[in-house]
C-alpha atoms as a PDB file:
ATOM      1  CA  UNK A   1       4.944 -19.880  19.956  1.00  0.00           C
ATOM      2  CA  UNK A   2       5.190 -16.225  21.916  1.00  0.00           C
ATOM      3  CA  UNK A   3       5.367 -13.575  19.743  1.00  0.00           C
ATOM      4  CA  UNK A   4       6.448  -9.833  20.693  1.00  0.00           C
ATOM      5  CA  UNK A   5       4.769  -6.655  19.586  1.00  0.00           C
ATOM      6  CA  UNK A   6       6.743  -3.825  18.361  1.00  0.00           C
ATOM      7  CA  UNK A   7       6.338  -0.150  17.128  1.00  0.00           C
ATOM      8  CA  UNK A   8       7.148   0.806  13.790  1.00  0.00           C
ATOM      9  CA  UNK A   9       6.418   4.632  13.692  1.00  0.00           C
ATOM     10  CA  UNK A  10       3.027   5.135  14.661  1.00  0.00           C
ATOM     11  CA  UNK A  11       2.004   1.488  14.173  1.00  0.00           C
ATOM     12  CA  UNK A  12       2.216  -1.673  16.000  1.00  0.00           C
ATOM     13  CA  UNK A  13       3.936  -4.725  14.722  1.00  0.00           C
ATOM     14  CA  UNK A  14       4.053  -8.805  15.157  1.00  0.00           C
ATOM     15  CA  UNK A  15       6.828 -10.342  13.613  1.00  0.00           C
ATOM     16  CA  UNK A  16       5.293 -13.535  12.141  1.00  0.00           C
ATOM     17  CA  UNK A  17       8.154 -16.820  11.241  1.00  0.00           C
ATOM     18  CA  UNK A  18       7.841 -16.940   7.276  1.00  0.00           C
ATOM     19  CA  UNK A  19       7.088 -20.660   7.999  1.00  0.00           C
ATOM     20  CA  UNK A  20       3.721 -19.812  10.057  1.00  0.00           C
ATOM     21  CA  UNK A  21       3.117 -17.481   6.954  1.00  0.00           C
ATOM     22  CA  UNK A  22       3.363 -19.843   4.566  1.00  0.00           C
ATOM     23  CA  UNK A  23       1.081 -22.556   5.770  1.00  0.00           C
ATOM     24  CA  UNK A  24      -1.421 -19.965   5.268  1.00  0.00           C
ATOM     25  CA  UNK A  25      -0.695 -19.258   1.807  1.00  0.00           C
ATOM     26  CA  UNK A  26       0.699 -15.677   2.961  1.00  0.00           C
ATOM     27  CA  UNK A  27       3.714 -14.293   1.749  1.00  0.00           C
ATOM     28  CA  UNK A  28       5.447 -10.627   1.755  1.00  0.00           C
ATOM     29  CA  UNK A  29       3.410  -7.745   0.283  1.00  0.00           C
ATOM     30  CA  UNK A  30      -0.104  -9.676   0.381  1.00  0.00           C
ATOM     31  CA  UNK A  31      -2.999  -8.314   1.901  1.00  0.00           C
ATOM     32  CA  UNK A  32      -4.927  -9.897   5.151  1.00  0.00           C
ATOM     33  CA  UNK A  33      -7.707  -9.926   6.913  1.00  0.00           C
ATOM     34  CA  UNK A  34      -7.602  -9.355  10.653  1.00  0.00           C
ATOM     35  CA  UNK A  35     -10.524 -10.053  12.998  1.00  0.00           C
ATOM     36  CA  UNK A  36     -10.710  -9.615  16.519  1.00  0.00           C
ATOM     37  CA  UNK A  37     -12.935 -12.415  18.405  1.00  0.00           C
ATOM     38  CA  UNK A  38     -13.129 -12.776  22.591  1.00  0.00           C
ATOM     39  CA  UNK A  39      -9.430 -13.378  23.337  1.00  0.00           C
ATOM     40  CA  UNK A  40      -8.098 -13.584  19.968  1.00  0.00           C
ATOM     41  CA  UNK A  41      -6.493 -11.476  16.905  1.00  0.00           C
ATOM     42  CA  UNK A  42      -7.357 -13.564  13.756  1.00  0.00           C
ATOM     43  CA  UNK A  43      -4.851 -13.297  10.574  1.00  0.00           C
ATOM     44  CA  UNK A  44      -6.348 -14.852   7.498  1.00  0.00           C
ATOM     45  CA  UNK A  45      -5.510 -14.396   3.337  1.00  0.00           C
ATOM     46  CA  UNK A  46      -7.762 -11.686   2.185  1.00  0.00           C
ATOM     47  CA  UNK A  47     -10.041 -11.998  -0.374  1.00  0.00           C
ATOM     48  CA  UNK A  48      -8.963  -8.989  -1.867  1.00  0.00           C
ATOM     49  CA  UNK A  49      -5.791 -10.174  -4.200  1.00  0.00           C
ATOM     50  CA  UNK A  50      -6.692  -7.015  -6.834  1.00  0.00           C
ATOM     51  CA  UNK A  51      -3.256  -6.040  -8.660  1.00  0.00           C
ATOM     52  CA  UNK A  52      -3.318  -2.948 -10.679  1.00  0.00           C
ATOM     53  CA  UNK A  53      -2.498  -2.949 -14.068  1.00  0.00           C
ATOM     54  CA  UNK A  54      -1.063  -0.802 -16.459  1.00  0.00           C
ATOM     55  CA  UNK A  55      -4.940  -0.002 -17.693  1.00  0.00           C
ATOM     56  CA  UNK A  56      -5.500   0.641 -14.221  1.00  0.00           C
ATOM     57  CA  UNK A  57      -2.857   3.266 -13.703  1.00  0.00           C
ATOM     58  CA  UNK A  58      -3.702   5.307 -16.771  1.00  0.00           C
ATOM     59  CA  UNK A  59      -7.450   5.522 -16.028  1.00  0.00           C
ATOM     60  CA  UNK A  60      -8.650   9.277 -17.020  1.00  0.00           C
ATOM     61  CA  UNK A  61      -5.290  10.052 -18.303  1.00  0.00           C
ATOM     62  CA  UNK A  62      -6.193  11.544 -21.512  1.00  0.00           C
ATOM     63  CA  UNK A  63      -3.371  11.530 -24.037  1.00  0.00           C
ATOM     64  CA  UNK A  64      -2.594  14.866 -25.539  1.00  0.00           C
ATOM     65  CA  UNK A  65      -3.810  16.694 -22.504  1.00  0.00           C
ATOM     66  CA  UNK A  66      -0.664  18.378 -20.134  1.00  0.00           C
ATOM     67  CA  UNK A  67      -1.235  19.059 -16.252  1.00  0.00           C
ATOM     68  CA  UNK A  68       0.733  21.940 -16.689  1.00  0.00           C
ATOM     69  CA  UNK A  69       0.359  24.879 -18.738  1.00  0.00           C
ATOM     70  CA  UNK A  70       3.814  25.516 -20.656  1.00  0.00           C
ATOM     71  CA  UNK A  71       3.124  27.763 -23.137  1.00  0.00           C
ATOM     72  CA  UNK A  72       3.949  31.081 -21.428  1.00  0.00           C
ATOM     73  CA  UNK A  73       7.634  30.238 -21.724  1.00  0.00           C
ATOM     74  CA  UNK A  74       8.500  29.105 -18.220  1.00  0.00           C
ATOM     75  CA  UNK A  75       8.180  32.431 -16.770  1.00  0.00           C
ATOM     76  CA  UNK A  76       7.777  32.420 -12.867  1.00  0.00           C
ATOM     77  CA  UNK A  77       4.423  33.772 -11.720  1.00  0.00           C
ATOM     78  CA  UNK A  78       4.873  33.130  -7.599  1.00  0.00           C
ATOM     79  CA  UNK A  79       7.893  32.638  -5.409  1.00  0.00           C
ATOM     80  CA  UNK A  80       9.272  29.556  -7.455  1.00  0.00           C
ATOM     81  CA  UNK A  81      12.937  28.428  -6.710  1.00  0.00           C
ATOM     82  CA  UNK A  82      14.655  28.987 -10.113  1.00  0.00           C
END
Protein backbone atom coordinates (compact mmCIF):
# COMPACT_ATOMS: atom_id res chain seq x y z
CA UNK A 1 0.00 0.00 0.00
CA UNK A 2 1.62 3.69 -0.99
CA UNK A 3 0.66 6.18 1.17
CA UNK A 4 1.04 10.12 0.53
CA UNK A 5 2.26 12.69 2.99
CA UNK A 6 0.49 15.86 3.41
CA UNK A 7 0.72 19.24 5.35
CA UNK A 8 -1.73 20.19 7.75
CA UNK A 9 -0.53 23.69 8.99
CA UNK A 10 2.79 23.35 10.23
CA UNK A 11 2.66 19.54 10.48
CA UNK A 12 3.02 16.64 8.28
CA UNK A 13 0.37 14.08 7.73
CA UNK A 14 -0.19 10.19 6.52
CA UNK A 15 -3.56 9.35 5.89
CA UNK A 16 -3.80 5.79 7.31
CA UNK A 17 -7.16 3.32 5.78
CA UNK A 18 -9.29 2.91 9.11
CA UNK A 19 -8.93 -0.84 8.23
CA UNK A 20 -4.92 -0.78 8.64
CA UNK A 21 -5.87 1.15 11.93
CA UNK A 22 -7.91 -1.20 13.24
CA UNK A 23 -5.88 -4.34 13.03
CA UNK A 24 -3.76 -2.51 15.36
CA UNK A 25 -6.26 -1.83 17.86
CA UNK A 26 -6.03 2.05 16.85
CA UNK A 27 -8.87 4.10 16.39
CA UNK A 28 -9.58 8.08 16.13
CA UNK A 29 -8.35 10.25 19.02
CA UNK A 30 -5.87 7.49 20.55
CA UNK A 31 -2.46 8.13 21.23
CA UNK A 32 0.71 6.28 19.40
CA UNK A 33 3.93 5.63 19.55
CA UNK A 34 6.17 6.41 16.60
CA UNK A 35 9.73 5.10 16.23
CA UNK A 36 12.05 5.67 13.60
CA UNK A 37 14.42 2.49 12.79
CA UNK A 38 17.00 2.32 9.47
CA UNK A 39 14.43 2.73 6.67
CA UNK A 40 11.35 2.70 8.58
CA UNK A 41 8.64 4.98 10.55
CA UNK A 42 7.08 2.58 13.15
CA UNK A 43 3.27 3.31 14.34
CA UNK A 44 2.34 1.26 17.35
CA UNK A 45 -0.71 1.70 20.30
CA UNK A 46 0.85 3.67 23.03
CA UNK A 47 1.06 2.64 26.30
CA UNK A 48 -0.14 5.74 27.48
CA UNK A 49 -4.23 5.29 27.33
CA UNK A 50 -4.53 7.96 30.57
CA UNK A 51 -8.13 9.70 30.29
CA UNK A 52 -8.74 12.55 32.55
CA UNK A 53 -11.40 12.58 34.81
CA UNK A 54 -13.56 14.90 36.34
CA UNK A 55 -11.12 14.60 39.67
CA UNK A 56 -8.50 15.26 37.33
CA UNK A 57 -9.80 18.50 35.93
CA UNK A 58 -10.60 20.09 39.27
CA UNK A 59 -7.18 19.37 40.83
CA UNK A 60 -6.16 22.63 43.04
CA UNK A 61 -9.42 24.17 42.32
CA UNK A 62 -10.36 25.21 45.70
CA UNK A 63 -14.07 25.79 46.13
CA UNK A 64 -14.98 29.13 47.55
CA UNK A 65 -11.90 30.74 46.16
CA UNK A 66 -12.66 33.30 42.81
CA UNK A 67 -9.78 34.02 40.16
CA UNK A 68 -11.07 37.28 39.96
CA UNK A 69 -11.48 39.91 42.39
CA UNK A 70 -15.21 41.32 42.10
CA UNK A 71 -15.75 43.18 44.92
CA UNK A 72 -14.79 46.68 43.74
CA UNK A 73 -18.01 46.80 41.73
CA UNK A 74 -16.80 46.12 38.21
CA UNK A 75 -15.10 49.32 37.88
CA UNK A 76 -12.47 49.42 34.97
CA UNK A 77 -8.91 49.92 36.21
CA UNK A 78 -6.93 49.63 32.52
CA UNK A 79 -8.08 50.06 28.97
CA UNK A 80 -10.93 47.33 29.23
CA UNK A 81 -13.56 47.23 26.34
CA UNK A 82 -16.83 48.04 28.21
Amino acid sequence: MTAYIIKNGEDYCISVPKVVLARRGISLGDSVSLTAEADKIIVSPSSDKRTATVEDLLEGYTPGIDRFDWEDGGVARGRELL
